[in-house]
PDB file of N, CA and C in Angstrom:
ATOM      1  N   UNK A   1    -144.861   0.046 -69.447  1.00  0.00           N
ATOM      2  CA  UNK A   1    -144.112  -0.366 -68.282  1.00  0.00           C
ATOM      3  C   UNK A   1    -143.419  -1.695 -68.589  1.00  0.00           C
ATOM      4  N   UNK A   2    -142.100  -1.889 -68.299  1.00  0.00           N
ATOM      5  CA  UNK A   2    -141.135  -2.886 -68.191  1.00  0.00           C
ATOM      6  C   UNK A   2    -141.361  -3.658 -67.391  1.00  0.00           C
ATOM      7  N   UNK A   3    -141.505  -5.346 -67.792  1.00  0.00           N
ATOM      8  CA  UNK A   3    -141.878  -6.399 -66.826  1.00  0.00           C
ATOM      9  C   UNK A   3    -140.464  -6.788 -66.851  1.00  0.00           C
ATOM     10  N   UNK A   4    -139.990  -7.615 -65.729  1.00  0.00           N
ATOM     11  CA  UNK A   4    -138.926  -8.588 -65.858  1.00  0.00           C
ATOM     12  C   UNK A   4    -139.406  -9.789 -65.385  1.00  0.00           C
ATOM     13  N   UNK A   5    -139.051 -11.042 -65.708  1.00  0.00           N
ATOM     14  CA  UNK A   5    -139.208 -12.080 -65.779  1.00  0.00           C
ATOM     15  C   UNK A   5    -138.330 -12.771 -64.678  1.00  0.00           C
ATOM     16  N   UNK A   6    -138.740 -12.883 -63.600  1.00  0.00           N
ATOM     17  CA  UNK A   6    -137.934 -13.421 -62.406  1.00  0.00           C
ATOM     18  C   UNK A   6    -137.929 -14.972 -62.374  1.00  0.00           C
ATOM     19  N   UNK A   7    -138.662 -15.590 -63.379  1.00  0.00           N
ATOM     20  CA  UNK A   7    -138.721 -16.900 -63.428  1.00  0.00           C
ATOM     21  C   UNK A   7    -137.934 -17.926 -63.283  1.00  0.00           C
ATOM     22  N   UNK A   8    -136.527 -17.223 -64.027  1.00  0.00           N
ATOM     23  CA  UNK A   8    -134.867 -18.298 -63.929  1.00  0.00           C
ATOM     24  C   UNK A   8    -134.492 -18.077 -62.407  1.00  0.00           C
ATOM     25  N   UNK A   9    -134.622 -16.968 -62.121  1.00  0.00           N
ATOM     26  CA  UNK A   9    -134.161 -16.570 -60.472  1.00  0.00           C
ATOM     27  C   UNK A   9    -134.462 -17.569 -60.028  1.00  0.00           C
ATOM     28  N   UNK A  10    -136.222 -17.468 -59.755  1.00  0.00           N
ATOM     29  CA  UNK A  10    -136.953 -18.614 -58.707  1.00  0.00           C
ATOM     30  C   UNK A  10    -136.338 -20.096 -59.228  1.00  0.00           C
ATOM     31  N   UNK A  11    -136.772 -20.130 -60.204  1.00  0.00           N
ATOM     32  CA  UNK A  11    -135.947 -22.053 -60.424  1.00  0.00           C
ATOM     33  C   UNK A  11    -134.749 -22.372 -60.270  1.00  0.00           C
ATOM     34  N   UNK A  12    -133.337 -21.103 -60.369  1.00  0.00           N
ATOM     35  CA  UNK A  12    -131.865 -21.335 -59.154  1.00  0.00           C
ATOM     36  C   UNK A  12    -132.336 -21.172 -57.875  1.00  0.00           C
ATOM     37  N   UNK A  13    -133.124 -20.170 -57.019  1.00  0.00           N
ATOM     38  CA  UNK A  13    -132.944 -20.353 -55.942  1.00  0.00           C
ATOM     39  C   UNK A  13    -133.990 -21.622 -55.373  1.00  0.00           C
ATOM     40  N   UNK A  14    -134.911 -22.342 -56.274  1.00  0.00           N
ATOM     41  CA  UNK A  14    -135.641 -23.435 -55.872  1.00  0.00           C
ATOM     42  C   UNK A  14    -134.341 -24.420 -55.893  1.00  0.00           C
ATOM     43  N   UNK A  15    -133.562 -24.477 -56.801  1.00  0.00           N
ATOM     44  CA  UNK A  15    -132.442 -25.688 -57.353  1.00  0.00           C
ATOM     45  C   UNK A  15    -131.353 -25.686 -56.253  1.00  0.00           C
ATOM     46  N   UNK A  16    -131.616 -24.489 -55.569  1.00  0.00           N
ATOM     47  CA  UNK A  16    -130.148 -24.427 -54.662  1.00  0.00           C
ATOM     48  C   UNK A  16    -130.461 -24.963 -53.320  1.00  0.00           C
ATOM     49  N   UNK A  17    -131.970 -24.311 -52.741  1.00  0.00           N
ATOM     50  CA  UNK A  17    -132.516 -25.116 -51.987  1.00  0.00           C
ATOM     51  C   UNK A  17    -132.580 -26.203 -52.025  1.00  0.00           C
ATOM     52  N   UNK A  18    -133.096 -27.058 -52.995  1.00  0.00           N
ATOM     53  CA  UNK A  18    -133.077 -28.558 -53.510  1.00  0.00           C
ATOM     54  C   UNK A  18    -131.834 -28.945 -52.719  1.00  0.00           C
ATOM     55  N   UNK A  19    -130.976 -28.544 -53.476  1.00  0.00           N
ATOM     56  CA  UNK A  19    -129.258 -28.875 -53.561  1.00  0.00           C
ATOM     57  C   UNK A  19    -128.919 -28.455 -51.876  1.00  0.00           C
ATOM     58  N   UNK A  20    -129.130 -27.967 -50.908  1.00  0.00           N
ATOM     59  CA  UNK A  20    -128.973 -27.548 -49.957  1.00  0.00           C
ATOM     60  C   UNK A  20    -129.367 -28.830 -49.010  1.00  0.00           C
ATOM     61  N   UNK A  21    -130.657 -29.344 -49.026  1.00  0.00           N
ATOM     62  CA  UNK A  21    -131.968 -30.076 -48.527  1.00  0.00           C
ATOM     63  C   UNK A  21    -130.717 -31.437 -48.486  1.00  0.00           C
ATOM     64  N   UNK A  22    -130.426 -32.165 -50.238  1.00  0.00           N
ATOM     65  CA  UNK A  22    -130.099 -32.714 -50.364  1.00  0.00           C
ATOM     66  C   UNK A  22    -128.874 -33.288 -49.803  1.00  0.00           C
ATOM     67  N   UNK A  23    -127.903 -32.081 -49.499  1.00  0.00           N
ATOM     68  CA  UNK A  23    -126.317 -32.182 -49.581  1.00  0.00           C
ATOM     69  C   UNK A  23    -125.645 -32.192 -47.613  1.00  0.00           C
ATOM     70  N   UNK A  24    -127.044 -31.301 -47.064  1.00  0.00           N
ATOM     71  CA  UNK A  24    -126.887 -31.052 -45.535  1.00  0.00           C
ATOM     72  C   UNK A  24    -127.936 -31.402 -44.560  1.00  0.00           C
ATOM     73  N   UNK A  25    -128.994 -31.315 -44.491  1.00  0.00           N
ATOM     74  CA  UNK A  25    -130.134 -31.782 -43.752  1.00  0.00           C
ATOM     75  C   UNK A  25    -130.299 -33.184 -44.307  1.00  0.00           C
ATOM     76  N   UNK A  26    -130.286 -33.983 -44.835  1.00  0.00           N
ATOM     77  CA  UNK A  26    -130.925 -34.830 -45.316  1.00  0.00           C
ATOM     78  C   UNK A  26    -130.106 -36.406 -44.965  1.00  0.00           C
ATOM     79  N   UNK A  27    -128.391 -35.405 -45.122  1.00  0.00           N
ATOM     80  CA  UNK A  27    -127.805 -36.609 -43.924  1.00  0.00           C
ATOM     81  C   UNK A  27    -127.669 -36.153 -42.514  1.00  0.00           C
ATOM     82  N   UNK A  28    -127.963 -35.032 -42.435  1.00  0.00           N
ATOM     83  CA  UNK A  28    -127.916 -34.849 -40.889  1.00  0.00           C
ATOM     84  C   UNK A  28    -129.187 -35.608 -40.029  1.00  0.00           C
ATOM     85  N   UNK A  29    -130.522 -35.796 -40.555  1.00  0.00           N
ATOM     86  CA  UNK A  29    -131.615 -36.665 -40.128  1.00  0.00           C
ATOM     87  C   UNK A  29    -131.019 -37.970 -40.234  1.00  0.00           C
ATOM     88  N   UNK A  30    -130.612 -38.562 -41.284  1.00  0.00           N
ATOM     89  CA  UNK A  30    -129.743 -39.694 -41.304  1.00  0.00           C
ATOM     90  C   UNK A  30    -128.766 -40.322 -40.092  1.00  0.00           C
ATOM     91  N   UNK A  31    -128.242 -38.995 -39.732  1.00  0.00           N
ATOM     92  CA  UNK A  31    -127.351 -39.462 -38.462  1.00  0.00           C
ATOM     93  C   UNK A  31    -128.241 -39.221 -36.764  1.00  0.00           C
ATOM     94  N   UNK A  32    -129.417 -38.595 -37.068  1.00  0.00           N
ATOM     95  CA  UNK A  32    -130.130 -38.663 -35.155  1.00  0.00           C
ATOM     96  C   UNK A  32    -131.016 -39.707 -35.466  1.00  0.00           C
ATOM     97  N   UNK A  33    -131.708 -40.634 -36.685  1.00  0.00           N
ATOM     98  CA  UNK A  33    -132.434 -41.401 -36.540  1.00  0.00           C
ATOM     99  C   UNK A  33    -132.029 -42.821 -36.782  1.00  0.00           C
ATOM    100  N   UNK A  34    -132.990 -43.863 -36.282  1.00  0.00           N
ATOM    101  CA  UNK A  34    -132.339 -45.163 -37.208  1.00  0.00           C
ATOM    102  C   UNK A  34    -133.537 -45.250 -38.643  1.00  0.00           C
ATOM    103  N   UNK A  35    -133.107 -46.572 -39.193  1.00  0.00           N
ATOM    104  CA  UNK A  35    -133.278 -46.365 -40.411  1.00  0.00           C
ATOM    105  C   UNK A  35    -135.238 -46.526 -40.194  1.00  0.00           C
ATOM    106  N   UNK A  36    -135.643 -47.345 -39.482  1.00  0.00           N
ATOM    107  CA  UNK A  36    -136.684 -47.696 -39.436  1.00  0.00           C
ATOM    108  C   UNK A  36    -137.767 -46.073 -38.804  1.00  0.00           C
ATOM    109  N   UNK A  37    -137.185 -45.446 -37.877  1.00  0.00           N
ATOM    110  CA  UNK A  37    -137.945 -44.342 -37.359  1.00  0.00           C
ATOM    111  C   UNK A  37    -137.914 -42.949 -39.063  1.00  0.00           C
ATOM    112  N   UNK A  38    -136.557 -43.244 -39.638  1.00  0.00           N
ATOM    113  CA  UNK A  38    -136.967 -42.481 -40.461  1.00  0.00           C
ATOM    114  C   UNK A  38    -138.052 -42.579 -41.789  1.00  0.00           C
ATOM    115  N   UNK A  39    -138.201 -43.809 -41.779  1.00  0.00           N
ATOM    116  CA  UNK A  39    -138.911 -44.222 -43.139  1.00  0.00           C
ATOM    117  C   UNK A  39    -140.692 -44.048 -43.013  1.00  0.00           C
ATOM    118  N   UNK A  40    -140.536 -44.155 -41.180  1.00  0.00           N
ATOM    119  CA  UNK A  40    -142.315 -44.072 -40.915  1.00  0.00           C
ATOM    120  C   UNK A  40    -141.837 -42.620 -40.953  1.00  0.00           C
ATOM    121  N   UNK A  41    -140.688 -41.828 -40.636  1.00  0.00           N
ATOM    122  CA  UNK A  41    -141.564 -40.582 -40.029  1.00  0.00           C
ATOM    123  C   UNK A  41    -141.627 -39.908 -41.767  1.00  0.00           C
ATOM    124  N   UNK A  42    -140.880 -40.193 -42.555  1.00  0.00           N
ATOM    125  CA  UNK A  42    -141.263 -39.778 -44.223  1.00  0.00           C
ATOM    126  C   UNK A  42    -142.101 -39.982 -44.659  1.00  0.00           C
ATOM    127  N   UNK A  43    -142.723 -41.220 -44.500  1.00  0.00           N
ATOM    128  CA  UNK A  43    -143.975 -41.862 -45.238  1.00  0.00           C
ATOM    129  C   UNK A  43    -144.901 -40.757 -44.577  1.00  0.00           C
ATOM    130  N   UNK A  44    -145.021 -40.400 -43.321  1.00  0.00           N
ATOM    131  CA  UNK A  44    -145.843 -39.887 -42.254  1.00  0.00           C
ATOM    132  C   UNK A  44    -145.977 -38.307 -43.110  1.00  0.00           C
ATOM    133  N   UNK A  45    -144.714 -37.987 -43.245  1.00  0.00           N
ATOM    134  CA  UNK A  45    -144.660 -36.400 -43.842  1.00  0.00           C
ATOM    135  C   UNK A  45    -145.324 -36.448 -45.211  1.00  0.00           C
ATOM    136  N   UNK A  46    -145.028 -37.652 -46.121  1.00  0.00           N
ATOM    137  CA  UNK A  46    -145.374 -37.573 -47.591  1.00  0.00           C
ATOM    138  C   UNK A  46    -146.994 -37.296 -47.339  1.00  0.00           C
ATOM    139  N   UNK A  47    -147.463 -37.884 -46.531  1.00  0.00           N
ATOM    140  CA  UNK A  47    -149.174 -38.307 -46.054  1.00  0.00           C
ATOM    141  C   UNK A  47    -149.584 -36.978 -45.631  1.00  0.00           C
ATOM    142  N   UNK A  48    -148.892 -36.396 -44.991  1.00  0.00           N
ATOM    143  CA  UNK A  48    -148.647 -34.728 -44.633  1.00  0.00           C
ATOM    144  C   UNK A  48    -149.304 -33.815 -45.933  1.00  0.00           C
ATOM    145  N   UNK A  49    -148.090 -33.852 -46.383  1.00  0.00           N
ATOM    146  CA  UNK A  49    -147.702 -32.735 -47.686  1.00  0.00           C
ATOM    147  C   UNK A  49    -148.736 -33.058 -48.449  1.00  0.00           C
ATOM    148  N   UNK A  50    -148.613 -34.616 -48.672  1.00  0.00           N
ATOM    149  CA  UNK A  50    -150.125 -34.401 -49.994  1.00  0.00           C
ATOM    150  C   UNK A  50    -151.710 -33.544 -49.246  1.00  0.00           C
ATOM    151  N   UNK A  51    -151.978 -33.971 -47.951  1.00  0.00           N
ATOM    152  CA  UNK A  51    -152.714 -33.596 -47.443  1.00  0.00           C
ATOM    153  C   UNK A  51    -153.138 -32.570 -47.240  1.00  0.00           C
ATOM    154  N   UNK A  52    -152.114 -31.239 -47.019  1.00  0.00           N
ATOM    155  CA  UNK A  52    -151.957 -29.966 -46.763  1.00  0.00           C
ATOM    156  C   UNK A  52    -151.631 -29.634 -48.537  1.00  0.00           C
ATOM    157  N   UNK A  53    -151.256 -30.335 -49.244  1.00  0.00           N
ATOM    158  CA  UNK A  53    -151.395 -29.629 -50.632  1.00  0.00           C
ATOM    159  C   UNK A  53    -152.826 -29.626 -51.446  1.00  0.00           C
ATOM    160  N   UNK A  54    -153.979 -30.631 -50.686  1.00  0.00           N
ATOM    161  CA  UNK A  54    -155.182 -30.728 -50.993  1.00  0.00           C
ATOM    162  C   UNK A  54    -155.968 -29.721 -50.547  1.00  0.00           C
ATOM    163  N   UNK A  55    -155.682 -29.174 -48.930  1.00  0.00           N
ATOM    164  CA  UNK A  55    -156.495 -28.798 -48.119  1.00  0.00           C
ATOM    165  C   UNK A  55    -156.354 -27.060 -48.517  1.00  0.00           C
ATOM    166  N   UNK A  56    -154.936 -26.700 -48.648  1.00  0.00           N
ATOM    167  CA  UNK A  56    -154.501 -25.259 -49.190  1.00  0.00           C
ATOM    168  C   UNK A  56    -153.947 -25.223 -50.332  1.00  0.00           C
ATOM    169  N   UNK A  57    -155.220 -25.009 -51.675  1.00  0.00           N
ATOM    170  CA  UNK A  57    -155.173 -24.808 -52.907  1.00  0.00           C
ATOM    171  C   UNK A  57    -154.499 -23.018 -52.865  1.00  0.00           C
ATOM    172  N   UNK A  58    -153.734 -23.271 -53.597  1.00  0.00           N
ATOM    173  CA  UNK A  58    -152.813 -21.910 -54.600  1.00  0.00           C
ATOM    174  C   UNK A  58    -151.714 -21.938 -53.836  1.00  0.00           C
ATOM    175  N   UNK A  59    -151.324 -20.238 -54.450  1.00  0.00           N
ATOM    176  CA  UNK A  59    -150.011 -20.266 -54.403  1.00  0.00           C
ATOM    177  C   UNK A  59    -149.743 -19.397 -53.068  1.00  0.00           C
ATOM    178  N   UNK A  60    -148.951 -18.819 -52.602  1.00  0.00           N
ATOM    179  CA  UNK A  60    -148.417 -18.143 -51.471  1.00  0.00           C
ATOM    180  C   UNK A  60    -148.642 -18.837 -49.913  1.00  0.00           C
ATOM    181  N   UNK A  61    -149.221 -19.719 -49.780  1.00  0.00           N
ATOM    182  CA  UNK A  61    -149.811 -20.463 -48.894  1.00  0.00           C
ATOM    183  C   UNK A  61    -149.100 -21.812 -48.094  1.00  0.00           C
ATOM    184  N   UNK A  62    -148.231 -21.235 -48.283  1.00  0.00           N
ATOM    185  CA  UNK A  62    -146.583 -22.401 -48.193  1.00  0.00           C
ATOM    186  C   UNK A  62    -146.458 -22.448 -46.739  1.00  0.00           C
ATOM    187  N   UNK A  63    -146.523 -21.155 -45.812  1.00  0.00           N
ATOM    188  CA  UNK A  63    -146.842 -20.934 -44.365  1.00  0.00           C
ATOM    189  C   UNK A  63    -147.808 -22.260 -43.413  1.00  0.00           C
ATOM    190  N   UNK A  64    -149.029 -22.052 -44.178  1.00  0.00           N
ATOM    191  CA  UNK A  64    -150.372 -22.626 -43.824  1.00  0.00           C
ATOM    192  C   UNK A  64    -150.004 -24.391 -43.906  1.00  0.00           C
ATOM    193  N   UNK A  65    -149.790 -24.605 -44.999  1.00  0.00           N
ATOM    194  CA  UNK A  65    -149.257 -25.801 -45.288  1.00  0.00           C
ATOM    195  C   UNK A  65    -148.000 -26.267 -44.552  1.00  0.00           C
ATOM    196  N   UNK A  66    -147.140 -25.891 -44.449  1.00  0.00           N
ATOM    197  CA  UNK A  66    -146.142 -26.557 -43.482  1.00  0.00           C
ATOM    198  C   UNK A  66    -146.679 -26.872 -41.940  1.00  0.00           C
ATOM    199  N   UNK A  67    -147.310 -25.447 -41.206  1.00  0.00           N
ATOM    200  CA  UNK A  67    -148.133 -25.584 -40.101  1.00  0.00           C
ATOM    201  C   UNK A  67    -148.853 -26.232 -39.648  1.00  0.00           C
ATOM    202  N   UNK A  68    -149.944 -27.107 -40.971  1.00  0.00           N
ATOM    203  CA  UNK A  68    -150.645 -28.136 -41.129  1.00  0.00           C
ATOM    204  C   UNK A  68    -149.842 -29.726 -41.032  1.00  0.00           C
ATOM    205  N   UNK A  69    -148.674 -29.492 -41.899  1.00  0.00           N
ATOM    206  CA  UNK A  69    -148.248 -30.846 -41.708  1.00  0.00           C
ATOM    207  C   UNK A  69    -147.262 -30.950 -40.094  1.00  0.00           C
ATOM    208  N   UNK A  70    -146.867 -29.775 -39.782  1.00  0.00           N
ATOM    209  CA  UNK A  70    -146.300 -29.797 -38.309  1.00  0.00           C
ATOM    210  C   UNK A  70    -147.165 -30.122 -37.265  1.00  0.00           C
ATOM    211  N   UNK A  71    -148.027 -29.909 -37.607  1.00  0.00           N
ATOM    212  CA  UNK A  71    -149.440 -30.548 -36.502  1.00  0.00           C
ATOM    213  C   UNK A  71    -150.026 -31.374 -36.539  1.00  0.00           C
ATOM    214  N   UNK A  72    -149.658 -32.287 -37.939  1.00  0.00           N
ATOM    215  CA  UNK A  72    -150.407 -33.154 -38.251  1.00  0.00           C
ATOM    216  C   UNK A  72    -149.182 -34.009 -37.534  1.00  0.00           C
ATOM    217  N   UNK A  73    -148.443 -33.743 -37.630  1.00  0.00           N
ATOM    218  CA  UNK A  73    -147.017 -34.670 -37.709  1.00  0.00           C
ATOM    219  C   UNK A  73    -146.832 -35.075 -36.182  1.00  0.00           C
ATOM    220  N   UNK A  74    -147.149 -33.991 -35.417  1.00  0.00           N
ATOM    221  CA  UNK A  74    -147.461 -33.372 -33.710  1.00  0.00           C
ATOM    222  C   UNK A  74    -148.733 -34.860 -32.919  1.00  0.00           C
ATOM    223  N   UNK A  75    -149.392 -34.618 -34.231  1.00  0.00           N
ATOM    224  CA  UNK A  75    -150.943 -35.483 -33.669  1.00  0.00           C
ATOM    225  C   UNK A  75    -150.151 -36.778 -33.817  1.00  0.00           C
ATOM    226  N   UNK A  76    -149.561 -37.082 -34.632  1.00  0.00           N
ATOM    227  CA  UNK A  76    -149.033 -38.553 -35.022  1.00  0.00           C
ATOM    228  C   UNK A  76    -148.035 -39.002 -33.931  1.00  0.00           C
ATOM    229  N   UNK A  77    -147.932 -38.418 -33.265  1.00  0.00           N
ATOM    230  CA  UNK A  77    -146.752 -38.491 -32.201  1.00  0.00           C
ATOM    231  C   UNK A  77    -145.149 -38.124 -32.268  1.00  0.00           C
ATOM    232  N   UNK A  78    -144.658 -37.779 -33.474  1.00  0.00           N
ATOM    233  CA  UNK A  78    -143.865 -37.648 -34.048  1.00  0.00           C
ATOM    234  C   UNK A  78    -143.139 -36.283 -32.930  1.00  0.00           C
ATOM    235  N   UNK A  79    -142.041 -36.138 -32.201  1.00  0.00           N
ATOM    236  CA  UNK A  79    -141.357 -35.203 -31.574  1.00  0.00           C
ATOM    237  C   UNK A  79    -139.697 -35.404 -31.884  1.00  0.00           C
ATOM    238  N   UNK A  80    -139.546 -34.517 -33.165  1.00  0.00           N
ATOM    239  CA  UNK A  80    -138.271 -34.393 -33.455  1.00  0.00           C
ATOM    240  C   UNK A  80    -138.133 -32.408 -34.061  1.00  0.00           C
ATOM    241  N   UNK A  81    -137.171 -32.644 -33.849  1.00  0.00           N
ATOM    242  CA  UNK A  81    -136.440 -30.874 -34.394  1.00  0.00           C
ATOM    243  C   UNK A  81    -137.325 -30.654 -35.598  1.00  0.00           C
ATOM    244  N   UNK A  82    -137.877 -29.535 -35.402  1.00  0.00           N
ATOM    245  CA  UNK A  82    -138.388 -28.595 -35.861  1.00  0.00           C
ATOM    246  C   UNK A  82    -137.902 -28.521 -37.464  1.00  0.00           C
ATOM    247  N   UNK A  83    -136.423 -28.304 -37.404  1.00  0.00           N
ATOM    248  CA  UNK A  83    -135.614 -28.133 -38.305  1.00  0.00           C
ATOM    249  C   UNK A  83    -135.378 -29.517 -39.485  1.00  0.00           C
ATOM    250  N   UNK A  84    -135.124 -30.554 -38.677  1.00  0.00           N
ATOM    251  CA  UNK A  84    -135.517 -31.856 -39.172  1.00  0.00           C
ATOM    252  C   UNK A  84    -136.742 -32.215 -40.250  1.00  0.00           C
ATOM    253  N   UNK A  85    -137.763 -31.583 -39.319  1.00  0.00           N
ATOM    254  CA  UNK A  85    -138.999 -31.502 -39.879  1.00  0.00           C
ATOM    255  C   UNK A  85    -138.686 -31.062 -41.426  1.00  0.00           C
ATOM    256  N   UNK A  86    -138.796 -29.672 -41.197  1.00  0.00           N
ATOM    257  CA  UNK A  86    -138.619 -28.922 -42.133  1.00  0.00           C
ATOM    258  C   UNK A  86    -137.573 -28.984 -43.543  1.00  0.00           C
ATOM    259  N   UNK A  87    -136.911 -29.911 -43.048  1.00  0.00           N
ATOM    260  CA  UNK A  87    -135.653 -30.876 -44.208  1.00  0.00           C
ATOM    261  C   UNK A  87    -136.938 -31.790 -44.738  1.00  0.00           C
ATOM    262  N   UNK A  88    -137.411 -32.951 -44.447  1.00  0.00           N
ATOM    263  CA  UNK A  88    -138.483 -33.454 -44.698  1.00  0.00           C
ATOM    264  C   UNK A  88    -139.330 -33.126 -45.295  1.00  0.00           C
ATOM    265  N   UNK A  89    -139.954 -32.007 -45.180  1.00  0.00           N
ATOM    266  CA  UNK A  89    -141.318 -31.379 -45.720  1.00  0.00           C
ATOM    267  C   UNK A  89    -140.682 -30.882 -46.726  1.00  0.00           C
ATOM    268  N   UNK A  90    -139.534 -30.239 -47.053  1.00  0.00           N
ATOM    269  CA  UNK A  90    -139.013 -29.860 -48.378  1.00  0.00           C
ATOM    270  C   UNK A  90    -138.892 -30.718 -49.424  1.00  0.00           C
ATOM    271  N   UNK A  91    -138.055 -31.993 -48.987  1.00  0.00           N
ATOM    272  CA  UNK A  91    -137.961 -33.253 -49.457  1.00  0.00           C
ATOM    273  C   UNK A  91    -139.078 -34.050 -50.516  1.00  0.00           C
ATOM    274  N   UNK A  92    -139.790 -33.850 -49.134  1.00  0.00           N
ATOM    275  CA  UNK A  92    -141.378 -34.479 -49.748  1.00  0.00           C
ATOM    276  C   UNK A  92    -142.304 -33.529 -50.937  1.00  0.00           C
ATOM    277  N   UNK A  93    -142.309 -31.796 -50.441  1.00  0.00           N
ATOM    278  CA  UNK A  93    -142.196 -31.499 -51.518  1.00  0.00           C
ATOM    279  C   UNK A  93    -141.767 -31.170 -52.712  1.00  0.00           C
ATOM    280  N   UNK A  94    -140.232 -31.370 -53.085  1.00  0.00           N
ATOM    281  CA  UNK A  94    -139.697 -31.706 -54.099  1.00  0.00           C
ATOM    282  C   UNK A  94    -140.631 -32.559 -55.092  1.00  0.00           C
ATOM    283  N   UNK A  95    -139.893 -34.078 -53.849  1.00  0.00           N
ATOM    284  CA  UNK A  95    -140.029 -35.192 -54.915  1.00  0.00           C
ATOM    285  C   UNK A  95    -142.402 -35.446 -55.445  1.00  0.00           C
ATOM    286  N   UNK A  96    -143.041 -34.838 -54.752  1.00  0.00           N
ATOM    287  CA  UNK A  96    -144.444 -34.381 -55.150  1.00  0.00           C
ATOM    288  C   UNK A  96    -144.353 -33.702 -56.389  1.00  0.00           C
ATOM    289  N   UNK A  97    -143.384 -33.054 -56.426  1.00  0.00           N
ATOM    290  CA  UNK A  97    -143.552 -31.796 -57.679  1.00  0.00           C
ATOM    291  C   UNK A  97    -142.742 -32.444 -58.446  1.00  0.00           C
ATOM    292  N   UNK A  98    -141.827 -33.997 -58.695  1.00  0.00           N
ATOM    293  CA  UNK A  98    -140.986 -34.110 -59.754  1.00  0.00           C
ATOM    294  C   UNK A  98    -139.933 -34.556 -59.510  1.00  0.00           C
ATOM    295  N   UNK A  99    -139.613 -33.762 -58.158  1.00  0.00           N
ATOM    296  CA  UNK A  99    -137.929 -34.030 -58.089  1.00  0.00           C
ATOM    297  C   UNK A  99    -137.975 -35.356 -57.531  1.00  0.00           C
ATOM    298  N   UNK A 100    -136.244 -35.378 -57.232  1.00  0.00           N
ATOM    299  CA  UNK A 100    -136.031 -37.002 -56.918  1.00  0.00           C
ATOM    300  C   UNK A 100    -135.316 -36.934 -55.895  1.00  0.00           C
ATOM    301  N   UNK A 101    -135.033 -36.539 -55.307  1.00  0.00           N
ATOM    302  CA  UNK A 101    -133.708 -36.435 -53.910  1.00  0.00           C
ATOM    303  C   UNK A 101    -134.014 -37.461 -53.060  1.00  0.00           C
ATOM    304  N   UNK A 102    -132.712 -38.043 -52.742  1.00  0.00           N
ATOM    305  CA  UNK A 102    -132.885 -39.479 -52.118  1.00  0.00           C
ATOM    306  C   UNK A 102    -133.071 -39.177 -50.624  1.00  0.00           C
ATOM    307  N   UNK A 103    -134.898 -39.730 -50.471  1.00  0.00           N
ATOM    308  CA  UNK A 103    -135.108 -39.675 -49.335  1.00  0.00           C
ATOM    309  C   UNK A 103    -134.699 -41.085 -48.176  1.00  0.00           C
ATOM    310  N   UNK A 104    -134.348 -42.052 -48.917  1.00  0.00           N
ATOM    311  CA  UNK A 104    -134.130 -43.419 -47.999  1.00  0.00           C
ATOM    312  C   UNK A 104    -132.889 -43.631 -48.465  1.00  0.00           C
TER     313      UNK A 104
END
């Protein structure tokens, strides 16, 4: 049986996401916050992501983990777009895994 190797796929469509995160959400949070609400609410998410990347070891579990840091984020007082969020939590996990996308 013939395997194919979907590996280059996943690392363009991880790179495009990246590139997506970077190029459209990332100044759109830029423009509903000031500079000071965004830097706690990143630091807040980074504190997140590592947290939920401790708590839900492996892979497919990307669901569980965002849910975790949306609630964690919820407990912190934090009430902004959903979507916002979710620019953030990408962000944060990028730059966790390597990348660099300018979060400030």
């Amino acid at each position: 049986m013939n395997m194919i190797d979907i590996t280059p796929i996943v690392n363009a469509v991880i790179a495009l996401l990246a590139a997506g995160v970077s190029v459209f959400l990332i100044p759109w949070i830029k423009s509903k916050t000031t500079d000071a609400q965004r830097k706690e609410l990143l630091e807040w998410v980074k504190i997140g992501v590592a947290a939920a990347e401790q708590l839900y070891e492996g892979q497919g579990r990307g669901e569980e983990k965002k849910k975790y840091v949306l609630e964690f984020l919820a407990s912190m007082g934090f009430t902004v777009d959903e979507e916002a969020v979710n620019a953030a939590i990408e962000a944060a996990v990028n730059q966790l895994n390597g990348g660099n996308l300018p979060l400030e």
